[in-house]
N, C-alpha and C. Protein backbone atom coordinates (compact mmCIF):
# COMPACT_ATOMS: atom_id res chain seq x y z
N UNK A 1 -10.69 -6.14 -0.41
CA UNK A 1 -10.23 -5.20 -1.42
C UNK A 1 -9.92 -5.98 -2.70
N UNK A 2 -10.09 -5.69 -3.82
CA UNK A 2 -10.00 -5.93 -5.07
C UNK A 2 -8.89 -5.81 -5.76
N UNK A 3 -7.66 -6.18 -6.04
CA UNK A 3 -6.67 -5.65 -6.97
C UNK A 3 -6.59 -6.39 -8.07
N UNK A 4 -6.38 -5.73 -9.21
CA UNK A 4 -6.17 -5.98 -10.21
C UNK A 4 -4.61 -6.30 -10.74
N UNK A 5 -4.13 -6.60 -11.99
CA UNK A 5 -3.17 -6.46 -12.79
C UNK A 5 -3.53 -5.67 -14.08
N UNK A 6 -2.56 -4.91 -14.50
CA UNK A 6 -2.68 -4.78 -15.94
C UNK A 6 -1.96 -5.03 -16.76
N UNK A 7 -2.22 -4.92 -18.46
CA UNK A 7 -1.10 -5.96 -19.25
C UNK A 7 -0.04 -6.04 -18.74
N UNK A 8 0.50 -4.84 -18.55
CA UNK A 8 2.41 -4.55 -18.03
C UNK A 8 2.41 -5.78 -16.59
N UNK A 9 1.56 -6.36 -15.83
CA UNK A 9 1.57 -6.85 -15.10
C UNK A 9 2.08 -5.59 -13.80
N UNK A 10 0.94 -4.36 -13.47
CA UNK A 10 1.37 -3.93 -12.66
C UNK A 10 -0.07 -3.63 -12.12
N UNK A 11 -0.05 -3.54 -10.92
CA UNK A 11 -0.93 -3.45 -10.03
C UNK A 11 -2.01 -2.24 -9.85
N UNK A 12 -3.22 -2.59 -10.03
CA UNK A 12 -4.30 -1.65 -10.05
C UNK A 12 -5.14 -1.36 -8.74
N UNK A 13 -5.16 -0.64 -7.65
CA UNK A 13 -5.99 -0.79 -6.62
C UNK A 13 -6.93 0.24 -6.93
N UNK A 14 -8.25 0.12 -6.29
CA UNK A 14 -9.37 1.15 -6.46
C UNK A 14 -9.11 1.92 -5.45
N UNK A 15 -9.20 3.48 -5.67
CA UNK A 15 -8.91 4.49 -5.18
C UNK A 15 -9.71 4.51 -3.70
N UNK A 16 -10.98 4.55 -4.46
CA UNK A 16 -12.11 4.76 -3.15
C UNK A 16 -11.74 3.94 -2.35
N UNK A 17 -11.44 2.40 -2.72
CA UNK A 17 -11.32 1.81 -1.17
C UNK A 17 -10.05 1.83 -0.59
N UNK A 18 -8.77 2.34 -1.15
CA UNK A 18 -7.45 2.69 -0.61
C UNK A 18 -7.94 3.78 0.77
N UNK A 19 -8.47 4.86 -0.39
CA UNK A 19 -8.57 6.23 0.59
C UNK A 19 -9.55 5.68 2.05
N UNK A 20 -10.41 5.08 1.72
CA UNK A 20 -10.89 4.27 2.98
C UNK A 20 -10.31 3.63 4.02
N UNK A 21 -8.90 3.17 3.61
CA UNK A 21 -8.49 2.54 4.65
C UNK A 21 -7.19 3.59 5.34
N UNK A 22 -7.40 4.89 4.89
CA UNK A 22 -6.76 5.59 5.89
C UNK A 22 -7.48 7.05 6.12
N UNK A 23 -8.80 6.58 6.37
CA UNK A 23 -9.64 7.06 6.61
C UNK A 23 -9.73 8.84 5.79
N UNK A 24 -9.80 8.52 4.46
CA UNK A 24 -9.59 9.74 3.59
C UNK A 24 -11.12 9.55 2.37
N UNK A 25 -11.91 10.76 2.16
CA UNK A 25 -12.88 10.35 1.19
C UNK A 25 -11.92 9.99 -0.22
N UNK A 26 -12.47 9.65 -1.66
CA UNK A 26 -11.55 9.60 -2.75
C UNK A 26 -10.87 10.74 -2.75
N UNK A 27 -11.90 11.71 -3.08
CA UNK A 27 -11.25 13.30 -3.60
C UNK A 27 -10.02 13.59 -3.12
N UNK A 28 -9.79 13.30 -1.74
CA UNK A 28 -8.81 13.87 -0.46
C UNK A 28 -7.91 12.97 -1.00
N UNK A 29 -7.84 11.64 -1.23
CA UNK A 29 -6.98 10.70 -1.69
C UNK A 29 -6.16 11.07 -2.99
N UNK A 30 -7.44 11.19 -3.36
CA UNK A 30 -6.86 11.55 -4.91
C UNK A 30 -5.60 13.21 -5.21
N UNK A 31 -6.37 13.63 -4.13
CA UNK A 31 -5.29 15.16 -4.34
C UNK A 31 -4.07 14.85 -3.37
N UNK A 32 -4.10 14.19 -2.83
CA UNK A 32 -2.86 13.67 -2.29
C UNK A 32 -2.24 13.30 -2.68
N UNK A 33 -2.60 12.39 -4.12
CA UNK A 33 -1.81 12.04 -5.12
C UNK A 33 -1.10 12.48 -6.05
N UNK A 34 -1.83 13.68 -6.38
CA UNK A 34 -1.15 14.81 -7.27
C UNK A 34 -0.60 15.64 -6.28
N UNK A 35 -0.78 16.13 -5.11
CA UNK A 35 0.55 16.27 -4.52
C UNK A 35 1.72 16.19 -4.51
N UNK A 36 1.91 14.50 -4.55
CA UNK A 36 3.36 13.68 -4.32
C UNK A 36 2.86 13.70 -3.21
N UNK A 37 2.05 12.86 -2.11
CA UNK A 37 1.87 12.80 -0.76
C UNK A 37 2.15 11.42 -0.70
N UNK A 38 1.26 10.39 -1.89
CA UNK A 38 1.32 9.08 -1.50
C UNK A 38 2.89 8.26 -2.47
N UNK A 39 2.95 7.36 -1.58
CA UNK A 39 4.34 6.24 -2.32
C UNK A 39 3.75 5.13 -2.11
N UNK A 40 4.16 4.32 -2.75
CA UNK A 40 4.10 2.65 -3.29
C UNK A 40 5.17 2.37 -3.15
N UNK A 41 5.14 0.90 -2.82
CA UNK A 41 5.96 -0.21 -3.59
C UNK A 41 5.39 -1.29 -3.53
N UNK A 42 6.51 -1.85 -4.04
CA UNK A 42 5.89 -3.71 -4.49
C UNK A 42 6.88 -4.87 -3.82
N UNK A 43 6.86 -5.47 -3.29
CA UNK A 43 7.89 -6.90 -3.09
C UNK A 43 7.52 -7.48 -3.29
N UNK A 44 8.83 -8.48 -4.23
CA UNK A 44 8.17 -9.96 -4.72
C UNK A 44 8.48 -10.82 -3.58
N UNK A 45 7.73 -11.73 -3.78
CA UNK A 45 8.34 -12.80 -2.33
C UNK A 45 9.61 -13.46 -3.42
N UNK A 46 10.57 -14.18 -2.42
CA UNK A 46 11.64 -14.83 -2.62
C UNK A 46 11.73 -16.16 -1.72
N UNK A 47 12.28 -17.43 -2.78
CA UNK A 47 12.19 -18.39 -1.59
C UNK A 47 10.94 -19.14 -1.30
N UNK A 48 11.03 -19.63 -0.25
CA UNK A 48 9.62 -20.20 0.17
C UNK A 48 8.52 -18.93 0.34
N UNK A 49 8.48 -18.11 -0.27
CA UNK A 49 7.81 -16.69 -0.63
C UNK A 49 7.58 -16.60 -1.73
N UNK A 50 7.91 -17.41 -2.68
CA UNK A 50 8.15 -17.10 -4.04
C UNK A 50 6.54 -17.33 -4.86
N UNK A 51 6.53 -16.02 -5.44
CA UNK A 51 4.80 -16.26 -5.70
C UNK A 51 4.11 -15.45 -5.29
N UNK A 52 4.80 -14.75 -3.95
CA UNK A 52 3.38 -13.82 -3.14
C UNK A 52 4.43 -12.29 -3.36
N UNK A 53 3.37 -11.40 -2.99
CA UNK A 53 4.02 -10.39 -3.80
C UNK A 53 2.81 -9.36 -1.78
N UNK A 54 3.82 -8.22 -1.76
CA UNK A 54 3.99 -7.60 -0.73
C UNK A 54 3.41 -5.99 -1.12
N UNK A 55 2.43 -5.57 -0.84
CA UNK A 55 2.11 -3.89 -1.71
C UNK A 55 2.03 -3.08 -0.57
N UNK A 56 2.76 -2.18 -0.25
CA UNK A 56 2.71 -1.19 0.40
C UNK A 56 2.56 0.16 0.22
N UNK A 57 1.75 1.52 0.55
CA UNK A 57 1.15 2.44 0.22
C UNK A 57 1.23 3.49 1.69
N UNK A 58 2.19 4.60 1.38
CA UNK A 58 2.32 5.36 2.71
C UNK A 58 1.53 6.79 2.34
N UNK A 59 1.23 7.02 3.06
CA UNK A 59 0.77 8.79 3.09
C UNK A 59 1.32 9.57 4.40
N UNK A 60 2.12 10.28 4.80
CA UNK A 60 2.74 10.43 6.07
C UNK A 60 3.21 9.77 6.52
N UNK A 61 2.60 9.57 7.81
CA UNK A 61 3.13 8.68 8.86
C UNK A 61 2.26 7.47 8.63
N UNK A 62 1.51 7.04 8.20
CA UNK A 62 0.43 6.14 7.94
C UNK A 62 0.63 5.34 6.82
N UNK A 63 1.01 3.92 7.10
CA UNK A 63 1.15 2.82 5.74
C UNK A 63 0.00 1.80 5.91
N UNK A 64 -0.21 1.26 4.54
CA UNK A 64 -0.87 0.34 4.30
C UNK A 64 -0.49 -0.84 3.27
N UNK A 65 -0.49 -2.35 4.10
CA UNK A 65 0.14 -3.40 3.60
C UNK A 65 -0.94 -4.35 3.58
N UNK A 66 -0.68 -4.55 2.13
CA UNK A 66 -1.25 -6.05 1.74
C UNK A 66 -0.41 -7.10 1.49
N UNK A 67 -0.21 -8.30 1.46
CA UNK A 67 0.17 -9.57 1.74
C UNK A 67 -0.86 -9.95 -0.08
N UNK A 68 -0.61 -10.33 -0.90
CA UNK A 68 -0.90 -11.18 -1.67
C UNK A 68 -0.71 -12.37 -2.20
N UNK A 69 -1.48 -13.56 -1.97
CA UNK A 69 -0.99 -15.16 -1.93
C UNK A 69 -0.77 -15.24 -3.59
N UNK A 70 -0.29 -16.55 -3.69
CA UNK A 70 0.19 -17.24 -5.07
C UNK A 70 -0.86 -16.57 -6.15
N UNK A 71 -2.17 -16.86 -5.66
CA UNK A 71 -3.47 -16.86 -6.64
C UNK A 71 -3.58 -15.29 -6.51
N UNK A 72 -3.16 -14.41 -6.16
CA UNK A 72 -3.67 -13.08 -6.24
C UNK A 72 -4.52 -12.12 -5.52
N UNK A 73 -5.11 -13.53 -4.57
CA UNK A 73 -5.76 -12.89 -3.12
C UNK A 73 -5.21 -11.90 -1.95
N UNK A 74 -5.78 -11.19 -1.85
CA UNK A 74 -5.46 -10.54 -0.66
C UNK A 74 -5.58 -11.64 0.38
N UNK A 75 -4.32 -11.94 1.30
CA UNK A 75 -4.37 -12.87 2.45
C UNK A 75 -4.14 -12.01 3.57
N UNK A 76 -3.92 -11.07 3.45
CA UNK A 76 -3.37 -10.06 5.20
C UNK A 76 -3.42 -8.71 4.63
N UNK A 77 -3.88 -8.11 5.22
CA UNK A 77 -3.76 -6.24 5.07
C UNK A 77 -3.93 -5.48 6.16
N UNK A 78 -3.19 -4.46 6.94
CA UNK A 78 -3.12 -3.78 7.55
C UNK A 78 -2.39 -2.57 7.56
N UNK A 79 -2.87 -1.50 8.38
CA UNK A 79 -3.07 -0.03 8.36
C UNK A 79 -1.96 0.04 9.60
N UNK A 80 -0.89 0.94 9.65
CA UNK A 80 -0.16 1.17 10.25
C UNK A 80 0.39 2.37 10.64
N UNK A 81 0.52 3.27 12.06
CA UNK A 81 1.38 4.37 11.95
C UNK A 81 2.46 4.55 12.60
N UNK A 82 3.38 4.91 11.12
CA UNK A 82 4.72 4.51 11.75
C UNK A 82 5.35 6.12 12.76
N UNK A 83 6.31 5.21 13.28
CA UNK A 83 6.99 6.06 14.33
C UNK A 83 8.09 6.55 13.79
N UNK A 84 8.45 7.78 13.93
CA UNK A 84 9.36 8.75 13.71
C UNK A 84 10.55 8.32 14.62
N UNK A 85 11.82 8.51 13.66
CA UNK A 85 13.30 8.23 14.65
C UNK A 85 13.77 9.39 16.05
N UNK A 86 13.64 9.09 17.08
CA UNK A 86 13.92 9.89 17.93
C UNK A 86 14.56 11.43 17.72
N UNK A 87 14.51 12.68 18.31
CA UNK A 87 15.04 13.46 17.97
C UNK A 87 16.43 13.46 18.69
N UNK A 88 17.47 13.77 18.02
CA UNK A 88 18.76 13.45 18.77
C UNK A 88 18.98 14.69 20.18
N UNK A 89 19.53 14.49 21.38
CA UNK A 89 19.25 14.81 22.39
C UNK A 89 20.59 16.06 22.49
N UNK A 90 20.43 17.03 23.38
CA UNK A 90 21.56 18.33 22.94
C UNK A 90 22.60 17.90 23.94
């Protein structure tokens, strides 16, 4: 996957291949977006981390994490579905 920066130094991913990795065509991606379906964030690394930066992207139950090294590479990315907190018992 490809990410970019832009001037502001904020992060550009291509749609088509986001929506790909949670198995969505663009379009579907994209209206999910104008929804309010999808969230971001960003972590900077800290520490002996310092440099690599953490991008995460949820749609439901379903996240997606990239790992970005010093140079800007994608070094790790994976697709995840997270688990819901138990329902409390009567």
């Amino acid at each position: 996957m490809r990410i970019e920066r832009d001037p502001n130094g904020d992060f550009i991913l291509e749609s088509g291949e986001l929506a790909g990795r949670f198995g969505l065509s663009g379009e579907e991606f994209r209206r999910k977006i104008r929804q309010g379906l999808v969230a971001s964030s960003v972590e900077r690394g800290e520490g002996e981390d310092a440099g690599t930066c953490r991008l995460s992207v949820r749609i439901g139950n379903r996240m997606w994490r990239a790992i970005l090294t010093t140079e800007g590479e994608v070094g790790n990315e994976s697709v995840a579905v997270l688990r819901g907190r138990p329902l409390p018992r009567p």
